[in-house]
Protein backbone atom coordinates (compact mmCIF):
# COMPACT_ATOMS: atom_id res chain seq x y z
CA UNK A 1 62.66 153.29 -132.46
CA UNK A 2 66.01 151.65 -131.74
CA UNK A 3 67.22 154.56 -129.57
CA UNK A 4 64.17 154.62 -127.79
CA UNK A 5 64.44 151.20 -126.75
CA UNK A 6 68.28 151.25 -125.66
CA UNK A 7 67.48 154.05 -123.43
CA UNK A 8 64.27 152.38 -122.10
CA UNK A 9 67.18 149.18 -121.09
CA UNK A 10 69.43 151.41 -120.10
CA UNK A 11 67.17 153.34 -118.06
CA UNK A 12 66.25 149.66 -116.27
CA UNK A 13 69.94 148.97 -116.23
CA UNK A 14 70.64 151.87 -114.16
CA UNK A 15 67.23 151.16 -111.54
CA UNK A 16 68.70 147.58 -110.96
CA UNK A 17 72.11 149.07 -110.73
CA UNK A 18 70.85 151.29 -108.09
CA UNK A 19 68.52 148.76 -106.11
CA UNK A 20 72.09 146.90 -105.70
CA UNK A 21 73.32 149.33 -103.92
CA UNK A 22 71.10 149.87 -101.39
CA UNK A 23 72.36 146.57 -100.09
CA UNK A 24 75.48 147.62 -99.46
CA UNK A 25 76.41 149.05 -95.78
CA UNK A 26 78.22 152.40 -95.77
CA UNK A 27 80.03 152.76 -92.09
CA UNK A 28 79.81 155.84 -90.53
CA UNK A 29 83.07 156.62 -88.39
CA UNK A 30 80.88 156.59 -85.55
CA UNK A 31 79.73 153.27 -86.31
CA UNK A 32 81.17 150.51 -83.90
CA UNK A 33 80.86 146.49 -83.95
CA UNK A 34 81.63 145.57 -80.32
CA UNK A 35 82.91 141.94 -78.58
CA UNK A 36 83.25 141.57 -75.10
CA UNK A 37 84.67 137.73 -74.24
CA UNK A 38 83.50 137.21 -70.22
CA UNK A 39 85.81 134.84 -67.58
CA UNK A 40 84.76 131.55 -66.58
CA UNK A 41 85.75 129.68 -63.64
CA UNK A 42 89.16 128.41 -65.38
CA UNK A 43 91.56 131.27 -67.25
CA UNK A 44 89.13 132.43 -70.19
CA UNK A 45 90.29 134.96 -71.74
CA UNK A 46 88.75 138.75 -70.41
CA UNK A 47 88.75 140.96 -73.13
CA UNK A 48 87.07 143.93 -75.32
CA UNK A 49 87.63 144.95 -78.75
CA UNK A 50 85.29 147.63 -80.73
CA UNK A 51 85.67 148.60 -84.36
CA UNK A 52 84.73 151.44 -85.21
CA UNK A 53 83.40 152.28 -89.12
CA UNK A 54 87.08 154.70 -90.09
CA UNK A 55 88.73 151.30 -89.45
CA UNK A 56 90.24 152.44 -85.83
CA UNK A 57 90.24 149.07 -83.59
CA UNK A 58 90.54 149.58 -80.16
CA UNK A 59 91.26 146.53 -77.44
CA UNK A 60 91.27 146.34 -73.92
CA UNK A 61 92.30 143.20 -72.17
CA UNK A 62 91.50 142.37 -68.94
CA UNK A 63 92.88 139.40 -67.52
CA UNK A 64 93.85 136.11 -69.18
CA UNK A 65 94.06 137.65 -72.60
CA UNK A 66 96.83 137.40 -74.93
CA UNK A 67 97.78 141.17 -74.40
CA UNK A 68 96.43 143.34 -71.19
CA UNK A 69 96.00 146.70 -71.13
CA UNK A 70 94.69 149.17 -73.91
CA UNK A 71 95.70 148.92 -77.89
CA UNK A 72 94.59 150.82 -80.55
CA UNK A 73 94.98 149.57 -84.35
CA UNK A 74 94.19 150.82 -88.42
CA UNK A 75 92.23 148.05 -90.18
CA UNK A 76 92.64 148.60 -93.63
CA UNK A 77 89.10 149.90 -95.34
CA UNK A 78 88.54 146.92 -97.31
CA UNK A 79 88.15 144.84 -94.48
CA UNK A 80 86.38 147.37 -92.23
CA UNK A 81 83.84 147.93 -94.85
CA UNK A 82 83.84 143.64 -94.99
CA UNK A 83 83.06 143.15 -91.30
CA UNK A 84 80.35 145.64 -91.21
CA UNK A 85 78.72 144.68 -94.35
CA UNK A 86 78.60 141.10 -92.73
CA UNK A 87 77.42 142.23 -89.29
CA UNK A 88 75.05 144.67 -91.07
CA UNK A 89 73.45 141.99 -92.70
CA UNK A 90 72.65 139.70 -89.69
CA UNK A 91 69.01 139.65 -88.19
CA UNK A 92 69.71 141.84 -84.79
CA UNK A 93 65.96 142.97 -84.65
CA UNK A 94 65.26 139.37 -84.25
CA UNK A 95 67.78 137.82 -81.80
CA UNK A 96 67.03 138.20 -77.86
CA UNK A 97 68.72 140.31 -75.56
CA UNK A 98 70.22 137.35 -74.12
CA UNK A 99 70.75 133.69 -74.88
CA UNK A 100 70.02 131.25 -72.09
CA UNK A 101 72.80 130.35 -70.29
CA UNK A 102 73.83 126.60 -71.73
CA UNK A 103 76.31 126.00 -68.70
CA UNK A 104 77.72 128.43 -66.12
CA UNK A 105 81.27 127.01 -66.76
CA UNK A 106 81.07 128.33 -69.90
CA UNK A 107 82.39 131.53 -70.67
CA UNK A 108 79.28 134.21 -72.33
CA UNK A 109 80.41 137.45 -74.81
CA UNK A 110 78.33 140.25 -75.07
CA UNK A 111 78.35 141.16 -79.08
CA UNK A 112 76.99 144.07 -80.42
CA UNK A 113 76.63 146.76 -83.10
CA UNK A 114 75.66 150.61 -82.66
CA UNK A 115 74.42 152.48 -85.84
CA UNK A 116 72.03 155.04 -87.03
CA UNK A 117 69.57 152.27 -87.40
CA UNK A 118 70.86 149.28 -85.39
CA UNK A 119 71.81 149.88 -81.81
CA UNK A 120 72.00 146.64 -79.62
CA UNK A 121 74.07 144.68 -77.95
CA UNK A 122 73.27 141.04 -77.32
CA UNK A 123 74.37 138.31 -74.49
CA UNK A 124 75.23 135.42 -75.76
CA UNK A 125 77.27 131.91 -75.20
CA UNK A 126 77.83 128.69 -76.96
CA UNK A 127 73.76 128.21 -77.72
CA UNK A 128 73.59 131.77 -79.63
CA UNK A 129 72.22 131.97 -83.11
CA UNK A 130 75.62 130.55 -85.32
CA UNK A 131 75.77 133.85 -87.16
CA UNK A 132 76.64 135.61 -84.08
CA UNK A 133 78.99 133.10 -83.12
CA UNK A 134 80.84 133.35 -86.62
CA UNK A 135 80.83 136.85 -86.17
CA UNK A 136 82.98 137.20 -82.58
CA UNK A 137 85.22 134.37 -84.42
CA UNK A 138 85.97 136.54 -86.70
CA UNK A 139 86.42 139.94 -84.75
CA UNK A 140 89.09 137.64 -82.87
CA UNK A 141 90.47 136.35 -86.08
CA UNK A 142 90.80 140.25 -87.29
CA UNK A 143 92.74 140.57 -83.64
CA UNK A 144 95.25 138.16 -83.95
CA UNK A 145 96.36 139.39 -87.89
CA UNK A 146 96.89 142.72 -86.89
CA UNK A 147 100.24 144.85 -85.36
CA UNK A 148 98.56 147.20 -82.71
CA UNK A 149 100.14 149.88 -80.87
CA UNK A 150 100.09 150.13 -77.28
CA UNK A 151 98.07 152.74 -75.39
């Protein structure tokens, strides 16, 4: 009877185990998280960067930016698999395709991620939902601790 019952919790054990990992985001190399930062009227920063799920970073700055031209960079997996996981589990389905605009000063940042079951790319500016705001802070953030290697 005892045996019975440690493989009946086991058994459980193993279905929670598993229901656990279905949480979890698995990036695809073709997967990409994509920022675009737009100009104002001032010297805003003009800029793209776009990680892709193998941890390749590409950027392309325009004009303003810290660097111009085309970079490419290696994130290291822990942190690709981070970012997506986080971007993964934001509410895209549910966020409009773009954000009024709060002031035309302002400069707006497209944001977006491309998957086999998210695909969309959103408009946004200072009024956007916080989660995508954290989110471009942070693809910036992964920007500036990073060596990349010019195109």
């Amino acid at each position: 009877m005892r045996l019975i019952g440690l493989i009946l919790i086991l058994s459980l054990n193993a279905c929670a185990g598993t229901k656990k990992a279905s949480n979890v985001f698995e990036p695809e190399a073709t997967d990409r998280l994509i920022l675009q930062r737009t100009g104002c009227y001032g010297t805003c920063p003009i800029y793209e960067v776009v990680i892709f799920g193998n941890g390749i970073m590409t950027y392309s700055g325009k004009q303003y930016a810290d660097r111009t031209g085309k970079f490419i960079s290696q994130l290291d997996s822990e942190i690709t698999f981070a970012v997506f996981n986080k971007a993964a589990k934001l509410s895209w389905g549910e966020y409009p395709n773009e954000f009024p605009i709060d002031n035309v000063d302002f400069p707006q940042f497209f944001i977006g991620m491309q998957t086999e079951k998210i695909d969309r790319m959103i408009k946004a500016n200072s009024q956007a939902d916080p989660e995508l705001i954290q989110l471009g802070l942070e693809i910036d953030k992964l920007c500036d601790g990073i060596s990349w290697q010019e195109q």
